[in-house]
Every structure is written in C-alpha cells, then in structure tokens.
C-alpha atoms as a PDB file:
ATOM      1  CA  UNK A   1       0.000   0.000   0.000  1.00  0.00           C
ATOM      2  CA  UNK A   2       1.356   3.509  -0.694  1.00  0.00           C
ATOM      3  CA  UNK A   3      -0.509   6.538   0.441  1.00  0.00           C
ATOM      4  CA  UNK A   4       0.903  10.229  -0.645  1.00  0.00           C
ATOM      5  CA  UNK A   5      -0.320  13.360   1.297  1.00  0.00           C
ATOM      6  CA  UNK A   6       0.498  16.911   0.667  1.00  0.00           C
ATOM      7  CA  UNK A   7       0.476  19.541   3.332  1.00  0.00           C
ATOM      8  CA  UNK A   8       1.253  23.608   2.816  1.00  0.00           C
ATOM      9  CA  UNK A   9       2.015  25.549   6.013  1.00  0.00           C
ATOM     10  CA  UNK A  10       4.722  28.355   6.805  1.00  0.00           C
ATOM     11  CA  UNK A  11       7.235  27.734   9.222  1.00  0.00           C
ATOM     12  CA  UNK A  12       5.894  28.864  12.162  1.00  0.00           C
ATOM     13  CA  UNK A  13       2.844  26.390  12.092  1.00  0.00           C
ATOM     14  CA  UNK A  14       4.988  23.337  11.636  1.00  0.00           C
ATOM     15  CA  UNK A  15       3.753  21.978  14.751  1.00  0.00           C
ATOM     16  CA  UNK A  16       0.196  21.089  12.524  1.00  0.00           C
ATOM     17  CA  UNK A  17       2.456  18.883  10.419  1.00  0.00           C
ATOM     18  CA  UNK A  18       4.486  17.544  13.209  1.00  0.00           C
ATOM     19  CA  UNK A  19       0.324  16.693  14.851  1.00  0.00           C
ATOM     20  CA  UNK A  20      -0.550  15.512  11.722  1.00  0.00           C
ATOM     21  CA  UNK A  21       3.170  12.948  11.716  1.00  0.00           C
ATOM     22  CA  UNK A  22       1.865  11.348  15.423  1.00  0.00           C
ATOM     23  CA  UNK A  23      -1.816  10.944  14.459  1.00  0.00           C
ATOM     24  CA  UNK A  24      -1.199   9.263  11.385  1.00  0.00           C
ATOM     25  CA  UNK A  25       2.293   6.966  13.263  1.00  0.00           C
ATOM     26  CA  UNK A  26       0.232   6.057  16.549  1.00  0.00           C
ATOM     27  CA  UNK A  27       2.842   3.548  16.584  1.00  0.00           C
ATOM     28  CA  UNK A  28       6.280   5.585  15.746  1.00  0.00           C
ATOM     29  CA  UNK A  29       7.894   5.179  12.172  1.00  0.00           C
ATOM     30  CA  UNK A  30      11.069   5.305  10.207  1.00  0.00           C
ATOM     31  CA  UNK A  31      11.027   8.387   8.141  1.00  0.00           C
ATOM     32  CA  UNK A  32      13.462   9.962   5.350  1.00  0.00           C
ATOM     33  CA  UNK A  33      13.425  13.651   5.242  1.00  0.00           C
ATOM     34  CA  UNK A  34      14.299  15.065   2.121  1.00  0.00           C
ATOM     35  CA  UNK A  35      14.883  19.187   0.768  1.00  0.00           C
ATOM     36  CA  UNK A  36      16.942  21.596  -0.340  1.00  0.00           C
ATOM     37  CA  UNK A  37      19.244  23.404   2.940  1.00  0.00           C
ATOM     38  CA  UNK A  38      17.334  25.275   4.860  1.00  0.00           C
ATOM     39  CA  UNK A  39      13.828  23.812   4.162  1.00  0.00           C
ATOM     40  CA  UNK A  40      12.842  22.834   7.686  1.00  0.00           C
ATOM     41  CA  UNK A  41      13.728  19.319   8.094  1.00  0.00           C
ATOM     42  CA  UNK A  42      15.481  19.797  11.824  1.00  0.00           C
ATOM     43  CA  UNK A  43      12.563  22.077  12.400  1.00  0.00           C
ATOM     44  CA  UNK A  44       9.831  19.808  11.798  1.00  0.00           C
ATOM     45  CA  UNK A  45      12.150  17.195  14.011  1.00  0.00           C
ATOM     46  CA  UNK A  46      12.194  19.636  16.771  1.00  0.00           C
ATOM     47  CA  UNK A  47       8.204  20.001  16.557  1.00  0.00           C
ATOM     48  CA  UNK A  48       7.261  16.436  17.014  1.00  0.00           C
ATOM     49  CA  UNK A  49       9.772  16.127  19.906  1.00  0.00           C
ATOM     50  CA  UNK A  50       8.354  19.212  21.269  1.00  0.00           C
ATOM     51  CA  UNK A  51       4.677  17.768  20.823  1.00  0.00           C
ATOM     52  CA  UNK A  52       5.900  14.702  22.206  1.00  0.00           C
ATOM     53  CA  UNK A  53       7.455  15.898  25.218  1.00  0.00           C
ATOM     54  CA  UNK A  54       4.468  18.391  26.087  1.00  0.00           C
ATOM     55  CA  UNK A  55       2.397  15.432  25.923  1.00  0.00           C
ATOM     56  CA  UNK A  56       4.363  13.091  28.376  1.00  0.00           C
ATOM     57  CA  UNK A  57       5.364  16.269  30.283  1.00  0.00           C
ATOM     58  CA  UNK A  58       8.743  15.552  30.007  1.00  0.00           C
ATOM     59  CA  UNK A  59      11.548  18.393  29.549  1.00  0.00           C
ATOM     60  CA  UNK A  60      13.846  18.632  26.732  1.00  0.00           C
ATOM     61  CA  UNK A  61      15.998  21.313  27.282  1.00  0.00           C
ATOM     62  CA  UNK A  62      17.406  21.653  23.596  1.00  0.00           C
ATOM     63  CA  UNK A  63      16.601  19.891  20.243  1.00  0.00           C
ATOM     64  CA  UNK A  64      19.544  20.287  18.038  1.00  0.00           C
ATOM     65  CA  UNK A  65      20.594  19.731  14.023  1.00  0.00           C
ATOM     66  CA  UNK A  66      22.579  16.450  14.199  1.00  0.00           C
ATOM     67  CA  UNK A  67      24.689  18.155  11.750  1.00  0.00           C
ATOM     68  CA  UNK A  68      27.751  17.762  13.473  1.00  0.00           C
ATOM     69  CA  UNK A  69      27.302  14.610  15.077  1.00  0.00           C
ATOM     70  CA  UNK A  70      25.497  13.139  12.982  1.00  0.00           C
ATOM     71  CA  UNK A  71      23.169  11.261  15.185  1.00  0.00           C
ATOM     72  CA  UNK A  72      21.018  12.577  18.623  1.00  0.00           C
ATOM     73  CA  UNK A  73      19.016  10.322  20.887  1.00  0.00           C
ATOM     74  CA  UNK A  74      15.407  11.764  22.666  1.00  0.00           C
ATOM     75  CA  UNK A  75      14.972   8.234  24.897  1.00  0.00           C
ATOM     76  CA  UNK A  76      13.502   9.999  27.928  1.00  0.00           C
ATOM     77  CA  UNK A  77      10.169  10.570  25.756  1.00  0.00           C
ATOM     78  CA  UNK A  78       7.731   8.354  25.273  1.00  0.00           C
ATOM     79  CA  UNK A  79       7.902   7.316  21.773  1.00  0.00           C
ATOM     80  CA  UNK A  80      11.669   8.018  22.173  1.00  0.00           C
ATOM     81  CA  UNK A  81      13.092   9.292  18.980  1.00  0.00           C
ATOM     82  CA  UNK A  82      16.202   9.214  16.970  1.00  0.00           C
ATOM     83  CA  UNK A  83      17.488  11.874  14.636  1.00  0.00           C
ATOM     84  CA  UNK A  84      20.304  11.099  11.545  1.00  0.00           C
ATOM     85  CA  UNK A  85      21.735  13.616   9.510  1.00  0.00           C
ATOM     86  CA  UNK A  86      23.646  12.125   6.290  1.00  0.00           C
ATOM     87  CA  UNK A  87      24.420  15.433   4.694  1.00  0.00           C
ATOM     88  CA  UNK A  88      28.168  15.803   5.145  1.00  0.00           C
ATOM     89  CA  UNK A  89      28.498  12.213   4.351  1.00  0.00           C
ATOM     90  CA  UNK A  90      28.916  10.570   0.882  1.00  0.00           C
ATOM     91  CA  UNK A  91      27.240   7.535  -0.570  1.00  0.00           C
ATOM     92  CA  UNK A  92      26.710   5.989   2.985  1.00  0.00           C
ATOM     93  CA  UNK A  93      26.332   2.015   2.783  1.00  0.00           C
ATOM     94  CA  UNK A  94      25.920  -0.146   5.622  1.00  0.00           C
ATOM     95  CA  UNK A  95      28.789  -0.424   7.282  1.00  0.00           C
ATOM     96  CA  UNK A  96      28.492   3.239   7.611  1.00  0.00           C
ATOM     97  CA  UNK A  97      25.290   3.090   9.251  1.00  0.00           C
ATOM     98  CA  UNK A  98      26.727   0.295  11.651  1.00  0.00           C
ATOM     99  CA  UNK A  99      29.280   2.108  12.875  1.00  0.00           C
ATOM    100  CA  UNK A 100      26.757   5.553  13.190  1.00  0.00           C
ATOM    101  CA  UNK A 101      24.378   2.788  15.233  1.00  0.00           C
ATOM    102  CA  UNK A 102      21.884   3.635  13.278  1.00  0.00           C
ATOM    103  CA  UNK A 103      20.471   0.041  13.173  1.00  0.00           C
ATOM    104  CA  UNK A 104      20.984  -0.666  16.520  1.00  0.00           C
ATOM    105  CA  UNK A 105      18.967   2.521  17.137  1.00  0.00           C
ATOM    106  CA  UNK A 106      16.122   1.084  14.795  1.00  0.00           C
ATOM    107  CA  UNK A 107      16.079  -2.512  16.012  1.00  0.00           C
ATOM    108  CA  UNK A 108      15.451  -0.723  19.472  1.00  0.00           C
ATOM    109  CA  UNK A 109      12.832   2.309  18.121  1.00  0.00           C
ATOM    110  CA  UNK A 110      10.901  -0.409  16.341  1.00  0.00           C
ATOM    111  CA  UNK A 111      10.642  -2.327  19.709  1.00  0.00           C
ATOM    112  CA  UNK A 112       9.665   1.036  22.025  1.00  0.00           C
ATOM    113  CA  UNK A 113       7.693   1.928  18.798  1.00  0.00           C
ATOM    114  CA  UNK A 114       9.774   4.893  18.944  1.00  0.00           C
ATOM    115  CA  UNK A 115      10.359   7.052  15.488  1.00  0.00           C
ATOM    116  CA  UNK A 116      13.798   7.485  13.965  1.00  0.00           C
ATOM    117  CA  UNK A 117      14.115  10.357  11.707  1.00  0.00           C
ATOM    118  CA  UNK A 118      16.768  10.209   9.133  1.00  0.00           C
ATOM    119  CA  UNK A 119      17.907  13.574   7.102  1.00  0.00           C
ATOM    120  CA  UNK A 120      19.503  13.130   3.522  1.00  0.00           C
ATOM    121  CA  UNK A 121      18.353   9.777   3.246  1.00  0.00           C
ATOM    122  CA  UNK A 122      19.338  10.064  -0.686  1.00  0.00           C
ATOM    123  CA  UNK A 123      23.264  10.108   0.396  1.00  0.00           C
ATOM    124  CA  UNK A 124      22.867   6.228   0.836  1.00  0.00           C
ATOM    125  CA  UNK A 125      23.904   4.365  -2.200  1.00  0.00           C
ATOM    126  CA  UNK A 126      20.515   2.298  -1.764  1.00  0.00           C
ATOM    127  CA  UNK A 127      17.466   4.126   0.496  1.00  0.00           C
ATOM    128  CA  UNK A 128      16.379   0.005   0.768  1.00  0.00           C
ATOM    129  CA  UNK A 129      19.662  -0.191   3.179  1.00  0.00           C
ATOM    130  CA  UNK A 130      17.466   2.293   5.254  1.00  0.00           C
ATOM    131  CA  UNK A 131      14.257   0.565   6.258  1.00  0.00           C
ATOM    132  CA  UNK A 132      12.006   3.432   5.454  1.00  0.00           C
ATOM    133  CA  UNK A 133       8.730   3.436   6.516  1.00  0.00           C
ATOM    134  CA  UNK A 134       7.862   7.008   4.632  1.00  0.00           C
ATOM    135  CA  UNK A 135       9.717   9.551   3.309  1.00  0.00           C
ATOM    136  CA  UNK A 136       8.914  13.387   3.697  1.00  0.00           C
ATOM    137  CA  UNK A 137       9.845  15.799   0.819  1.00  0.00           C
ATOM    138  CA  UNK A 138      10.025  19.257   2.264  1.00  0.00           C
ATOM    139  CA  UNK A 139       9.651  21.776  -0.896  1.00  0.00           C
ATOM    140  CA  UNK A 140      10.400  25.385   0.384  1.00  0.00           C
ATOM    141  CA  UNK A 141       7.299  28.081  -1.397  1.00  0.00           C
ATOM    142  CA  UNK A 142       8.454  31.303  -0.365  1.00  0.00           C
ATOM    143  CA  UNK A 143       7.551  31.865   2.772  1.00  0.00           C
ATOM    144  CA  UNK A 144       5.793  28.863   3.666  1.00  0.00           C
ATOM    145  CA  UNK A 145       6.610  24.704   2.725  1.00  0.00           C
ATOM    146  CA  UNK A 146       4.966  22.214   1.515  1.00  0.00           C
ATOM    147  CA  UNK A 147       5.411  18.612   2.802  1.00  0.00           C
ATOM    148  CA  UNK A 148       4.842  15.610   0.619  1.00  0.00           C
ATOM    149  CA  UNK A 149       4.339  12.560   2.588  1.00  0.00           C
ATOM    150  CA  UNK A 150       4.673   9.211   0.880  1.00  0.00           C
ATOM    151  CA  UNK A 151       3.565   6.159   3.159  1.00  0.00           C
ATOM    152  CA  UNK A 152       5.074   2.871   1.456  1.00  0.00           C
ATOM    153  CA  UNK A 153       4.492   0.193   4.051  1.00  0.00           C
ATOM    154  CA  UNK A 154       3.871  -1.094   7.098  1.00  0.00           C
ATOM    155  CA  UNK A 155       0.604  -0.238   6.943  1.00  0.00           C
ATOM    156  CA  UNK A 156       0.287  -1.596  10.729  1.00  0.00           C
ATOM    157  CA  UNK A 157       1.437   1.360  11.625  1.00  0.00           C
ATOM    158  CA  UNK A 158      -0.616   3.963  10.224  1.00  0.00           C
ATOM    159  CA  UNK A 159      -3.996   4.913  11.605  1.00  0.00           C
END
C-alpha cells in the first residue's frame, strides 16, 4: 500500500504537520526527510519532539541539528526518537550506518515503537539499506513549505 499526502504551512505552524506525523504513526515510524538546505527538516524534528514531550510532560531542554554529530538520541520521551543527519556524508552504505548505530537505534525504536528520523536519506547508495517506513519531501514556497508525505508500508502502523 502507498498513500501520498500533501500539506502547505509556513514555518511557524509546523507543529500542525508535526500533529498531523503522530496521528497518522500512533505507533512511531522510520522516516526519510528530504529538501533543499534550509527547508525545515530539523525544524519539523524539533516540533514532534516538542509535541511529544508536552504530551508526556517531560523536559527537553534543547533539540539540536545532528549536523555535526550526525546522530542525537530523545529516549527519555515516550515514543523516544532518533534523529540522523547524512548530509556531510557521501554515498553511505551499511557499514556506515553500523558504525553511526543507526540500526541498533532502529532494532530498538521499532521495539519502544519509537520514530527514527533520518535527514539526507538520498546520500545512501541504496534508500532500501534504510528501512524506510515514509519519506517526507520538504519543498520550500516562499515563505511557507509544503510537505509531501509518501507512506510505502507497514501499513500496521498507520492509523
């Protein structure tokens, strides 16, 4: 089953996207986030974990680009989440994403039905290597973006 969704909102109203990301992934998901620099993909990251957090009154005191370290770990939410950001890396196979831990992290987000986020999923040299669940495409429209949602499978997971 695929399912494709398109959403327009401006920046500041993210947070109706990152709603719209939990109602429709009760259960957590794997999801590629794709668009040019600068479209929003940390900042739609940093809305669900806010949501999430809010929610389960926890307190996350920052939510930052994985840019530089590549990988950041939310585990004292419930659904925990994991953020990846390929973009300084080139043609990423799997033994790059071993050593990152970045199957480790979704062998244990799967079992917490947590949701792993993964920026620049295109830098792998397969996106199969990835396990994606759905993939966002983040288009930027002047001042606001449009988000393009495509649901490929585990359909368990969607509500």
């Amino acid at each position: 089953m695929t399912v494709r969704l398109s959403r327009e909102f401006s920046l500041e109203h993210v947070d109706l996207f990152a709603e719209e990301i939990l109602r429709i992934f009760p259960k957590g998901a794997i999801v590629g986030l794709s668009g040019e620099l600068g479209s929003g993909k940390t900042t739609l990251v940093r809305a669900v974990i806010k949501l999430i957090s809010q929610k389960e009154q926890a307190q996350i005191e920052r939510v930052i680009s994985p840019s530089f370290v590549l990988h950041q770990c939310y585990e004292n939410i419930k659904p925990p989440v994991h953020h990846f950001d390929l973009y300084r890396m080139e043609r990423v196979d799997e033994a790059m994403l071993v050593e990152l831990e970045y199957y480790e992290s979704l062998a244990k987000m799967k079992e917490q039905e947590g949701f792993v986020f993964v920026e620049w999923p295109e830098m792998c040299v397969q996106s199969s290597i990835l396990d994606l669940d759905c993939r966002i495409e983040i288009e930027i429209l002047g001042k606001n973006r449009k988000y393009s949602i495509e649901i490929s499978r585990r359909s368990d997971l969607v509500k």
